[in-house]
N, C-alpha and C. Protein backbone atom coordinates (compact mmCIF):
# COMPACT_ATOMS: atom_id res chain seq x y z
N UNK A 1 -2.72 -15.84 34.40
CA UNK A 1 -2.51 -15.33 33.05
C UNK A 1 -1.12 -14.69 32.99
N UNK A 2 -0.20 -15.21 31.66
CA UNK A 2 0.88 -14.26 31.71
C UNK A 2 0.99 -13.00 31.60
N UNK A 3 2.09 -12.20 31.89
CA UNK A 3 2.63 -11.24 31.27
C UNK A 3 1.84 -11.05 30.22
N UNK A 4 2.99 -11.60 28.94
CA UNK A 4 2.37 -11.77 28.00
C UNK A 4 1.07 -11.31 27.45
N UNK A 5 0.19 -11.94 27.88
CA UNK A 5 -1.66 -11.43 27.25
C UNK A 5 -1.75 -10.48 27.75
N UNK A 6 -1.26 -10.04 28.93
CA UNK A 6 -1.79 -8.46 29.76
C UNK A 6 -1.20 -7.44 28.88
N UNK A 7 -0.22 -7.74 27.77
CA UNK A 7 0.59 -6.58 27.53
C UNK A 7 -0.14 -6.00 26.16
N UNK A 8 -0.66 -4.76 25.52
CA UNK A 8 -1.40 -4.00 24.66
C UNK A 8 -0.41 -4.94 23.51
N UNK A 9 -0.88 -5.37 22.78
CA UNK A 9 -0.38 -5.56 21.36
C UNK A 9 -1.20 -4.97 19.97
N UNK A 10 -0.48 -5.29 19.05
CA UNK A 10 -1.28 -4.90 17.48
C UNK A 10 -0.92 -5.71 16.75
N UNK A 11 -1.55 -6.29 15.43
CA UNK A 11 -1.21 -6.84 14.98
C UNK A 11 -1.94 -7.02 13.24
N UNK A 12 -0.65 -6.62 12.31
CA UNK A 12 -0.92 -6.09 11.72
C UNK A 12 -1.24 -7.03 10.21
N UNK A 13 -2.15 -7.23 9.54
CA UNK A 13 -2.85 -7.92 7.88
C UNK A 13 -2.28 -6.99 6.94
N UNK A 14 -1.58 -7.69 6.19
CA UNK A 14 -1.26 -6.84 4.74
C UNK A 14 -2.13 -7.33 3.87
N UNK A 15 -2.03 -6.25 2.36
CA UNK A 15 -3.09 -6.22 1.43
C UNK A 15 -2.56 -7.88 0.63
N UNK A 16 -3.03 -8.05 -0.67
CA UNK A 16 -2.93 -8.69 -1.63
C UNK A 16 -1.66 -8.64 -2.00
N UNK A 17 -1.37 -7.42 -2.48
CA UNK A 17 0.02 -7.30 -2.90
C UNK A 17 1.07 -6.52 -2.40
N UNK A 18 0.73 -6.69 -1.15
CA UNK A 18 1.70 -6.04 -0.55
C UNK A 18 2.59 -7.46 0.22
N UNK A 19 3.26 -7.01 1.56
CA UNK A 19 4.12 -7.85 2.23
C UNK A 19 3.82 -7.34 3.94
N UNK A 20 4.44 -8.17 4.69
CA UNK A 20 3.96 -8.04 6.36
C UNK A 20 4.73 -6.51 6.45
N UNK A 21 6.02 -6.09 6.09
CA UNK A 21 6.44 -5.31 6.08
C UNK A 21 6.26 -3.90 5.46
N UNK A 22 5.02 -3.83 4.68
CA UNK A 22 4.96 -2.33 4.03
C UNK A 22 5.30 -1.13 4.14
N UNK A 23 5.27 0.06 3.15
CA UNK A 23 5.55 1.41 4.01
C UNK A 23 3.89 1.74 5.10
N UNK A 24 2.91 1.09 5.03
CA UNK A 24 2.08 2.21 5.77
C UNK A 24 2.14 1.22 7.46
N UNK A 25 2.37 -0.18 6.72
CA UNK A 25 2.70 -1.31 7.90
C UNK A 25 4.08 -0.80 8.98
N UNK A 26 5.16 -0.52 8.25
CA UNK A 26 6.10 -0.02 9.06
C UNK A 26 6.23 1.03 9.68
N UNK A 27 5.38 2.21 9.08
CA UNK A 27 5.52 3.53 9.84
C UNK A 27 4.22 3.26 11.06
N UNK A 28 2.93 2.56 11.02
CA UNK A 28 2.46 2.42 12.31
C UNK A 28 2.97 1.00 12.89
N UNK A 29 4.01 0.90 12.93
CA UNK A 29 4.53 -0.55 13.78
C UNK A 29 5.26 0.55 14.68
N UNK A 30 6.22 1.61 14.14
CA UNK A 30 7.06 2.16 15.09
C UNK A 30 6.26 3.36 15.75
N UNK A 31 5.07 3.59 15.45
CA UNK A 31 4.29 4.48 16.34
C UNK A 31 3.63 2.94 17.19
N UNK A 32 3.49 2.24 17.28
CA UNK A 32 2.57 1.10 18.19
C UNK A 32 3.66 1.39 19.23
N UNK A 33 5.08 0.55 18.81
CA UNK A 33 5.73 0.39 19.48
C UNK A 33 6.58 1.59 20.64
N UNK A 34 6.42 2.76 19.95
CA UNK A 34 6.60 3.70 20.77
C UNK A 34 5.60 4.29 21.96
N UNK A 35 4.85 3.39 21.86
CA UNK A 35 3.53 3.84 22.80
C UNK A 35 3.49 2.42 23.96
N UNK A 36 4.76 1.35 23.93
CA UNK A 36 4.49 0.76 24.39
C UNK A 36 4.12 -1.03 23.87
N UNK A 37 3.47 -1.24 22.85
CA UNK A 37 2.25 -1.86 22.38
C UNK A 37 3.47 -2.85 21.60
N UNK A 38 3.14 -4.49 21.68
CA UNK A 38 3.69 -5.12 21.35
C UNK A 38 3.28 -5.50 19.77
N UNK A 39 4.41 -5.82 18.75
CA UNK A 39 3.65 -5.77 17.13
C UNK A 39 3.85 -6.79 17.11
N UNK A 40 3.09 -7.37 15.92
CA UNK A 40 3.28 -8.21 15.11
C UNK A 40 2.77 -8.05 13.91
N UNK A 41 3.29 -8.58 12.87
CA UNK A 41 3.24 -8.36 11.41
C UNK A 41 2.98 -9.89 10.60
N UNK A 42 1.78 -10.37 9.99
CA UNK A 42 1.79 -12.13 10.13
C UNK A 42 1.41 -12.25 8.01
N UNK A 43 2.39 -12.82 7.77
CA UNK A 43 2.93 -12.62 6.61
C UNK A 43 2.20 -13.80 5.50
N UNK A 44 1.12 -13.03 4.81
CA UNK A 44 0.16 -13.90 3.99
C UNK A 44 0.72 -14.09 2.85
N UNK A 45 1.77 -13.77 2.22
CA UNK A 45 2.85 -13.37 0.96
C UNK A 45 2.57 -15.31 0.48
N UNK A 46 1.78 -15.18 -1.06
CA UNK A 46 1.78 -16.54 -1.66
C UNK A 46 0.13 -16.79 -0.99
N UNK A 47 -0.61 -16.24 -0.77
CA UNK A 47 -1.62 -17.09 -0.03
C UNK A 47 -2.79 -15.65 -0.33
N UNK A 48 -3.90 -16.44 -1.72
CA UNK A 48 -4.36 -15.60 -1.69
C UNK A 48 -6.15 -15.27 -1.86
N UNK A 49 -6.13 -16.31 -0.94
CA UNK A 49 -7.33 -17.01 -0.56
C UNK A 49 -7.82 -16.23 1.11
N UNK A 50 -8.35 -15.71 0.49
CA UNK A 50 -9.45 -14.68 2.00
C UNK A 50 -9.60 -15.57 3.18
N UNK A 51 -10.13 -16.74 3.04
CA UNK A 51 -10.68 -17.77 3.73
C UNK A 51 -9.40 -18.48 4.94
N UNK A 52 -7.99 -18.66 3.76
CA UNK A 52 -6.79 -19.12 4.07
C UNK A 52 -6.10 -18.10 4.99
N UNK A 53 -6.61 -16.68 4.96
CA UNK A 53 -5.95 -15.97 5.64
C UNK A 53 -6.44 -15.72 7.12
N UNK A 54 -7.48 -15.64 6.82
CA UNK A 54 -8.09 -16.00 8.09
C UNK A 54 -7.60 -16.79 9.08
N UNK A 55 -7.94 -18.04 8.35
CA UNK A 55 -7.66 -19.08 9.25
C UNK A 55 -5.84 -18.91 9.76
N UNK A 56 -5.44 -18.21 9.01
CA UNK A 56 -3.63 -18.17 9.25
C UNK A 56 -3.70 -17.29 10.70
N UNK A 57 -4.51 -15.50 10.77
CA UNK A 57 -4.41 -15.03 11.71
C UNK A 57 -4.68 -15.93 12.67
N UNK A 58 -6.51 -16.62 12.62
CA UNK A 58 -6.72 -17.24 13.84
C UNK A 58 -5.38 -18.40 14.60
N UNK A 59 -4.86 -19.13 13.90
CA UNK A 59 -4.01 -19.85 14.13
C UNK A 59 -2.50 -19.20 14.95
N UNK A 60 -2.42 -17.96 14.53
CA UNK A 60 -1.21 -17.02 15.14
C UNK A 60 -1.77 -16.57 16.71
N UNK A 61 -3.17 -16.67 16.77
CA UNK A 61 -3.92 -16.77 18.42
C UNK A 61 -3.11 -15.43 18.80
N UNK A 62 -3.38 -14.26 18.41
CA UNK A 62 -3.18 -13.25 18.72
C UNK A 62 -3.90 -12.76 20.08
N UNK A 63 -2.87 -12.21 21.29
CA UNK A 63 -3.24 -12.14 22.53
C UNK A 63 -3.02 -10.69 22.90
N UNK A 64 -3.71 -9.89 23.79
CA UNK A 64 -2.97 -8.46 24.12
C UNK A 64 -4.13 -7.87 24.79
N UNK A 65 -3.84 -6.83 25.79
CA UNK A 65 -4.95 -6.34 26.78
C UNK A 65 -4.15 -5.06 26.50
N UNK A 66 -4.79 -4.35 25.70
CA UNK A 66 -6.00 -3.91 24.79
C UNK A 66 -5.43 -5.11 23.56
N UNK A 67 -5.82 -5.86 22.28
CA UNK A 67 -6.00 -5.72 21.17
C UNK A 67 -6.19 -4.90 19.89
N UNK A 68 -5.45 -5.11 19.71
CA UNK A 68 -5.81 -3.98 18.02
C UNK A 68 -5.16 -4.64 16.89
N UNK A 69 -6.68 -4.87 16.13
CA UNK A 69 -5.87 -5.71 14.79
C UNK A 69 -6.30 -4.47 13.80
N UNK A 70 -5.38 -4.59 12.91
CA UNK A 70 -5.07 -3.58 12.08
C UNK A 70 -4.82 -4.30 10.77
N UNK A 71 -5.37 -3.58 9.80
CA UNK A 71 -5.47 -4.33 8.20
C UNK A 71 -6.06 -3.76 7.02
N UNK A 72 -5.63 -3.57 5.90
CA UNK A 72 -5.17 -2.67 4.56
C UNK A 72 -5.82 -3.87 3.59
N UNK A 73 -6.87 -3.08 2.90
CA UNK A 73 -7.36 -3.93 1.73
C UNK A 73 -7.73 -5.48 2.08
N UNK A 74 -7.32 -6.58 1.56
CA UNK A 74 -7.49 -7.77 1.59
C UNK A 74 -7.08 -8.19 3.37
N UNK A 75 -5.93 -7.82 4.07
CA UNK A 75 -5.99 -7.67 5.31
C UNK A 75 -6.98 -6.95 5.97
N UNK A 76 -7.53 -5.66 5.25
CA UNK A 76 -8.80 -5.26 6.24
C UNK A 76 -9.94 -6.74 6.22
N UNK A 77 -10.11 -6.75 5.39
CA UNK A 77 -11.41 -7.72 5.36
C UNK A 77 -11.15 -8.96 6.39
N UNK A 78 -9.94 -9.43 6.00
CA UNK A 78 -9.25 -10.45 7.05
C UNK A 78 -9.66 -10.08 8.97
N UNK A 79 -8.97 -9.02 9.34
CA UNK A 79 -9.13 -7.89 10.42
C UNK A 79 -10.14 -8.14 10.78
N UNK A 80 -11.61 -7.33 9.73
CA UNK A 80 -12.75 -7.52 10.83
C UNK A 80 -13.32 -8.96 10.82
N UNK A 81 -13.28 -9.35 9.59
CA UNK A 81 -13.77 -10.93 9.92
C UNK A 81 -13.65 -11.83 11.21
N UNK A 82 -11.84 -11.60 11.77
CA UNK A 82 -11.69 -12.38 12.92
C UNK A 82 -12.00 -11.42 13.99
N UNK A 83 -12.35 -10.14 13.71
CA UNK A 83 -13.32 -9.41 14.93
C UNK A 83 -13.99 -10.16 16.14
N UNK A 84 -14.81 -11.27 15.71
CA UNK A 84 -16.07 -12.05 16.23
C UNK A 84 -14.89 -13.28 17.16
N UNK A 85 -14.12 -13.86 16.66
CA UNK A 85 -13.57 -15.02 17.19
C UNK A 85 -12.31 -14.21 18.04
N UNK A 86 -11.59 -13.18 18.11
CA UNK A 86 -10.52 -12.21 18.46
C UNK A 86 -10.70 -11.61 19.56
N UNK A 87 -12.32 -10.99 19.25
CA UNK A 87 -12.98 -9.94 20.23
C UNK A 87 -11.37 -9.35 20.89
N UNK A 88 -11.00 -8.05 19.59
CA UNK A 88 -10.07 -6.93 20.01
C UNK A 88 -10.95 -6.03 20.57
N UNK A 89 -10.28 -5.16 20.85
CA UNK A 89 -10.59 -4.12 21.34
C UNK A 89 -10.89 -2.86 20.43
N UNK A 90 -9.97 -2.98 19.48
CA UNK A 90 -9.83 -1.84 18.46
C UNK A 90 -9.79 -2.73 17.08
N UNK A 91 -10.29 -1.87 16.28
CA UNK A 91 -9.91 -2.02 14.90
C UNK A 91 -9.56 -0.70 13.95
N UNK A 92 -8.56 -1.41 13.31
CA UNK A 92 -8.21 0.55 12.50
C UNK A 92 -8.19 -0.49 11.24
N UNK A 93 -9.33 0.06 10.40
CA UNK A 93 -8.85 -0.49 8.76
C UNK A 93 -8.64 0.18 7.85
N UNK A 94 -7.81 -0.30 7.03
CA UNK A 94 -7.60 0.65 5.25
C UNK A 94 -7.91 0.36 4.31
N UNK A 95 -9.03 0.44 3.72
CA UNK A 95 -9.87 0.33 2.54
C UNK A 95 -9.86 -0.84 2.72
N UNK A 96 -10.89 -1.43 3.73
CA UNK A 96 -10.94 -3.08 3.93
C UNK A 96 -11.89 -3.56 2.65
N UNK A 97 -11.61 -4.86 2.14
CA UNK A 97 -12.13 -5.46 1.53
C UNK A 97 -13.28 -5.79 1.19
N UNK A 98 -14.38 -5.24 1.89
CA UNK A 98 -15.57 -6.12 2.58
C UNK A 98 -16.36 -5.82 1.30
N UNK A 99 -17.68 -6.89 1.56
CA UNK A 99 -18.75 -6.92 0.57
C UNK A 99 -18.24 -7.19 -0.83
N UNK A 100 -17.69 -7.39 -1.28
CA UNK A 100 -16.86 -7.50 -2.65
C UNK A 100 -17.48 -9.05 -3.02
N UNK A 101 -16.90 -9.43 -4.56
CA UNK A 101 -17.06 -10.97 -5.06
C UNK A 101 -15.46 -11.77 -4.58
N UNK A 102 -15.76 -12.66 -3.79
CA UNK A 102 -14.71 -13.41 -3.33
C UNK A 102 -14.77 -12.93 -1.83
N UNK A 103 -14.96 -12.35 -1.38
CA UNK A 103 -14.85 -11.96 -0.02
C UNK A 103 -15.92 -12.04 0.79
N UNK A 104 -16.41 -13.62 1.04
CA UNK A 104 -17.93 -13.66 1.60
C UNK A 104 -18.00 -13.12 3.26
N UNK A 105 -19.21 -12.64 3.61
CA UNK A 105 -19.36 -12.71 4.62
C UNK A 105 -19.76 -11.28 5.50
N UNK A 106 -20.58 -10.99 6.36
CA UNK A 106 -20.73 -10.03 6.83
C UNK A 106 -19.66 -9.52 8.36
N UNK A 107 -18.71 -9.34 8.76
CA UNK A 107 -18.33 -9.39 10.13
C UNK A 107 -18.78 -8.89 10.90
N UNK A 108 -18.98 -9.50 12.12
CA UNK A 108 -19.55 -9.66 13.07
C UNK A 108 -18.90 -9.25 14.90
N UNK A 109 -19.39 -8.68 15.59
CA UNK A 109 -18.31 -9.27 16.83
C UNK A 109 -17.64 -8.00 16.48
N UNK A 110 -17.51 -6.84 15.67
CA UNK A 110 -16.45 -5.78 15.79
C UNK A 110 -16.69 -4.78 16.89
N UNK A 111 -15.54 -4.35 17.40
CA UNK A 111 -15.28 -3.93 18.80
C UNK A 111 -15.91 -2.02 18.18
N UNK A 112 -16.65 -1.58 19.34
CA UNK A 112 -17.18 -0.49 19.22
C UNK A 112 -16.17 0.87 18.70
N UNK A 113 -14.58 0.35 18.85
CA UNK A 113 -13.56 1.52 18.67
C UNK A 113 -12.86 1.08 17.08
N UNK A 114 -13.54 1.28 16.47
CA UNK A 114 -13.35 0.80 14.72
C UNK A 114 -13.19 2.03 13.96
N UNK A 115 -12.01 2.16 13.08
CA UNK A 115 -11.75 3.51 12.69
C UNK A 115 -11.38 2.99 11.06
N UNK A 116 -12.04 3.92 9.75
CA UNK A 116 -11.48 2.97 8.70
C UNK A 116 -11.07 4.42 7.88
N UNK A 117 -9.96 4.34 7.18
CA UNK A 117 -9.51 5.22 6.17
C UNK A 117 -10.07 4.83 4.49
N UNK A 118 -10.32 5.66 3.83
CA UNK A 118 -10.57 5.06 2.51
C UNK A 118 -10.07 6.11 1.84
N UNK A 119 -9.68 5.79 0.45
CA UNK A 119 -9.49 6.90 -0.49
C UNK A 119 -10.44 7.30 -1.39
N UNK A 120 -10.60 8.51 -1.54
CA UNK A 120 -11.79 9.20 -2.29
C UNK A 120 -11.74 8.18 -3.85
N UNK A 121 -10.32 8.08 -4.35
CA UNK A 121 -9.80 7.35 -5.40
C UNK A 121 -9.62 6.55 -6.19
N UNK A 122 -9.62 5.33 -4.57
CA UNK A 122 -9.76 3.63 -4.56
C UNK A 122 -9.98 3.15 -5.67
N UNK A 123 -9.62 2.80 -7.09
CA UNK A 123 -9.71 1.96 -8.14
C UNK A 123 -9.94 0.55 -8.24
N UNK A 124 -9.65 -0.17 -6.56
CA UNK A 124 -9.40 -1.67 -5.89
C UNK A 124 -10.22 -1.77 -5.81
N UNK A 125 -10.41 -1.20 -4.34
CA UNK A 125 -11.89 -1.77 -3.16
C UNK A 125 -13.27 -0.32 -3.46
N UNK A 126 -14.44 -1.03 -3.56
CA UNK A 126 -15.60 0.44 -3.95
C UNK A 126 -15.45 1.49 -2.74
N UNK A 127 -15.30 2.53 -3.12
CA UNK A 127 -15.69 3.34 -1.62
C UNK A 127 -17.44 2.43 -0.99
N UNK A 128 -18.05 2.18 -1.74
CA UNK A 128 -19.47 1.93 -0.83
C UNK A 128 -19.06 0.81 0.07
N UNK A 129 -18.26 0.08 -0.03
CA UNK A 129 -17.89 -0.89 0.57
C UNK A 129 -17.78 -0.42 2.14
N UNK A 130 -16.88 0.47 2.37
CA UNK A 130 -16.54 1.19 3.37
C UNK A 130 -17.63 2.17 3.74
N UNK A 131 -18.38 2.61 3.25
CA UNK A 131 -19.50 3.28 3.62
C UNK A 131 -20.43 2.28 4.20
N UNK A 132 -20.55 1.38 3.61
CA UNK A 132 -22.03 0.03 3.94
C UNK A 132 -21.23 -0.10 5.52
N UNK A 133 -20.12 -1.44 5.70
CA UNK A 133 -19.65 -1.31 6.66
C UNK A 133 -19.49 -0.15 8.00
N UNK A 134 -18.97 1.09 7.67
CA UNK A 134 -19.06 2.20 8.89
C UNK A 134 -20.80 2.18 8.85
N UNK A 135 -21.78 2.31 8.48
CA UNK A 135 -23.12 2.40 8.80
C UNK A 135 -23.70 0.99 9.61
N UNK A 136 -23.04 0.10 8.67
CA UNK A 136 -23.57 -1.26 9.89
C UNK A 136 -23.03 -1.21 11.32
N UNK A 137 -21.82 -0.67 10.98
CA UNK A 137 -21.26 -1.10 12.43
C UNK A 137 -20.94 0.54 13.12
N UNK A 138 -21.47 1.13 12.96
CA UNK A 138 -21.51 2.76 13.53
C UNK A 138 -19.58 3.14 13.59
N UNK A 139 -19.12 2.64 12.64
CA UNK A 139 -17.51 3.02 12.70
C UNK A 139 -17.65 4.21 12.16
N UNK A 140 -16.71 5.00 12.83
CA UNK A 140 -15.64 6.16 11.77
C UNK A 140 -15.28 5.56 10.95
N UNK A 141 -15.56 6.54 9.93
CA UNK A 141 -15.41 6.87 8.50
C UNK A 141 -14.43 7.79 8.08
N UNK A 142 -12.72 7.78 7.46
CA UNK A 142 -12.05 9.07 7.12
C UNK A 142 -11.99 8.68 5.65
N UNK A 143 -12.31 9.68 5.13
CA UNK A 143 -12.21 10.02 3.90
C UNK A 143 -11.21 11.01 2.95
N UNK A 144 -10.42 10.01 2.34
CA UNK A 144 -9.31 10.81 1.97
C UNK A 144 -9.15 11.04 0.71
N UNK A 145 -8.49 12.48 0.37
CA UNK A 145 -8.24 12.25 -1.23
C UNK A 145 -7.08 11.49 -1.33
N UNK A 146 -7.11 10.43 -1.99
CA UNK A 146 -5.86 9.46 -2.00
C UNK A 146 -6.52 8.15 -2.85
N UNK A 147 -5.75 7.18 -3.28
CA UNK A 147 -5.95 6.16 -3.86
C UNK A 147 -6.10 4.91 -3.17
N UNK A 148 -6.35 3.52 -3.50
CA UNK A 148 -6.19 2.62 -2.78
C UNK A 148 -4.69 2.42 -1.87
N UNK A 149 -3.47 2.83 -2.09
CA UNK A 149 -2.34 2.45 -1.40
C UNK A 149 -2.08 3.42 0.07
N UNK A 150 -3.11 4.42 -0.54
CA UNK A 150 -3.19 5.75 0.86
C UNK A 150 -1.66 6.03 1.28
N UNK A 151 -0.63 6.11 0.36
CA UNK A 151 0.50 6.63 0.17
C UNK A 151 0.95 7.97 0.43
N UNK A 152 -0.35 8.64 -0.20
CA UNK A 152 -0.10 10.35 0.33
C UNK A 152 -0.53 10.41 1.29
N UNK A 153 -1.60 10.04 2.48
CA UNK A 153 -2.33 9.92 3.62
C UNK A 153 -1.35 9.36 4.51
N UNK A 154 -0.23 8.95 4.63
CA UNK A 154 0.64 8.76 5.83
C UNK A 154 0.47 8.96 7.08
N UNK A 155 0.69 10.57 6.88
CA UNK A 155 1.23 11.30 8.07
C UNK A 155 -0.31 11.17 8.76
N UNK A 156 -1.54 11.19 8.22
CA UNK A 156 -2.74 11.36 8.79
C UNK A 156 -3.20 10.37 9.12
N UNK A 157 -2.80 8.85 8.50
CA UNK A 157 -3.34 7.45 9.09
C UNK A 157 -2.25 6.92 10.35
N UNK A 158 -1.32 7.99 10.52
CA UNK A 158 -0.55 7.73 11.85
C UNK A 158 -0.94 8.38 12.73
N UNK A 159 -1.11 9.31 12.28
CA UNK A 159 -1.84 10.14 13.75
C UNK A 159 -3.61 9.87 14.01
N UNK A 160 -4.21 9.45 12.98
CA UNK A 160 -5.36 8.71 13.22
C UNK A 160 -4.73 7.27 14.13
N UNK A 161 -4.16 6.52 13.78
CA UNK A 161 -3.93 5.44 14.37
C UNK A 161 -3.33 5.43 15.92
N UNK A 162 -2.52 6.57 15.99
CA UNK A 162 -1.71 6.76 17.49
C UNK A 162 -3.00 7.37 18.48
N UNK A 163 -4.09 8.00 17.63
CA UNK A 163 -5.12 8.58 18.82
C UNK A 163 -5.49 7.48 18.76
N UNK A 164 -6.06 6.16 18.41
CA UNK A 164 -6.49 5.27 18.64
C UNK A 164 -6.22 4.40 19.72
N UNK A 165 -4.69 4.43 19.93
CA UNK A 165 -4.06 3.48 20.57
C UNK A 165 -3.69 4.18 21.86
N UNK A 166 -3.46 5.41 22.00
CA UNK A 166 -4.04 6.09 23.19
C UNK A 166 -5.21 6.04 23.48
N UNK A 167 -5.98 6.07 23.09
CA UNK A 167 -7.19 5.88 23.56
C UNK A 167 -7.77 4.43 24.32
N UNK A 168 -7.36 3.64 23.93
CA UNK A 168 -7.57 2.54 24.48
C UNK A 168 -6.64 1.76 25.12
N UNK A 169 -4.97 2.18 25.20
CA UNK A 169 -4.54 1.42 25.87
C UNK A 169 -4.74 1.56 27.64
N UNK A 170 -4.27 0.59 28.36
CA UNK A 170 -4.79 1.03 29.45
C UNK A 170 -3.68 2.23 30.42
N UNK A 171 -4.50 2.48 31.19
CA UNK A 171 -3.84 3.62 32.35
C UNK A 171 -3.00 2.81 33.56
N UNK A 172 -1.53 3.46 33.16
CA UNK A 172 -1.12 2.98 34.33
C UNK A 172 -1.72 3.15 35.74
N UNK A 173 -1.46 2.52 36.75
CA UNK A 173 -1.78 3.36 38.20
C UNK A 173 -0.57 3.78 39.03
């Protein structure tokens, strides 16, 4: 096995209307990367078919010892979906998509270290959405006063996200 797969990566789903590059995408790319952790950012921009995105991550064959896919709205849903076929290690989501009309499917296969932010606010995605999900799958639950873009929640979905990625990357010897 190379290099390569042994090395912690992340890899990050943007929303609907956002881009691979966002503000909440870019400020935890340079906390990943400061910890080590190789990024990637896989750019659904024009493509807006749940199903299509999927199949785009699976096709990008995302590799990394630890894993951590990471994903915001229409990318969350994306995220845990390929949970089951990915088997990461981690998942950190932001007001993932799930249970909604257009977004079939229950995910499956999600890794026991699943952490999801939502906004008290969310006008997008239902908060129950994110509640149903953390109860099926025994995830953390943060609950924020904030809206769907979790714009004011920054500073707290980085430092939620950096304990994450300490937490699971591995220990040198």
């Amino acid at each position: 096995m190379s290099d390569h797969y042994m090395q912690p990566a992340v890899v990050f789903s943007h929303g609907k209307e956002s881009g691979p590059w966002g503000s909440k995408i870019t400020r935890l790319a340079k906390s990943a990367e400061a910890l080590g952790y190789r990024v990637a950012s896989i750019d659904y921009q024009g493509e807006d078919d749940p199903a299509a995105r999927l199949d785009r991550l699976l096709a990008h064959n995302p590799q990394g010892t630890p894993l951590v896919l990471v994903g915001s709205s229409m990318g969350g849903y994306v995220s845990a979906m390929a949970a089951a076929r990915l088997n990461p290690t981690a998942l950190f989501l932001m007001a993932p998509a799930l249970y909604m009309d257009g977004y079939p499917g229950d995910p499956a296969g999600c890794p026991r270290d699943t952490e999801i932010v939502h906004g008290w606010d969310d006008d997008i995605v239902p908060l129950a959405s994110s509640l149903a999900f953390a109860k099926r799958r025994r995830a953390r639950l943060h609950l924020v006063a904030d809206g769907h873009r979790l714009a004011e929640s920054l500073d707290f979905i980085d430092a939620l996200f950096r304990a994450q990625l300490l937490r699971v990357r591995p220990v040198d010897d």
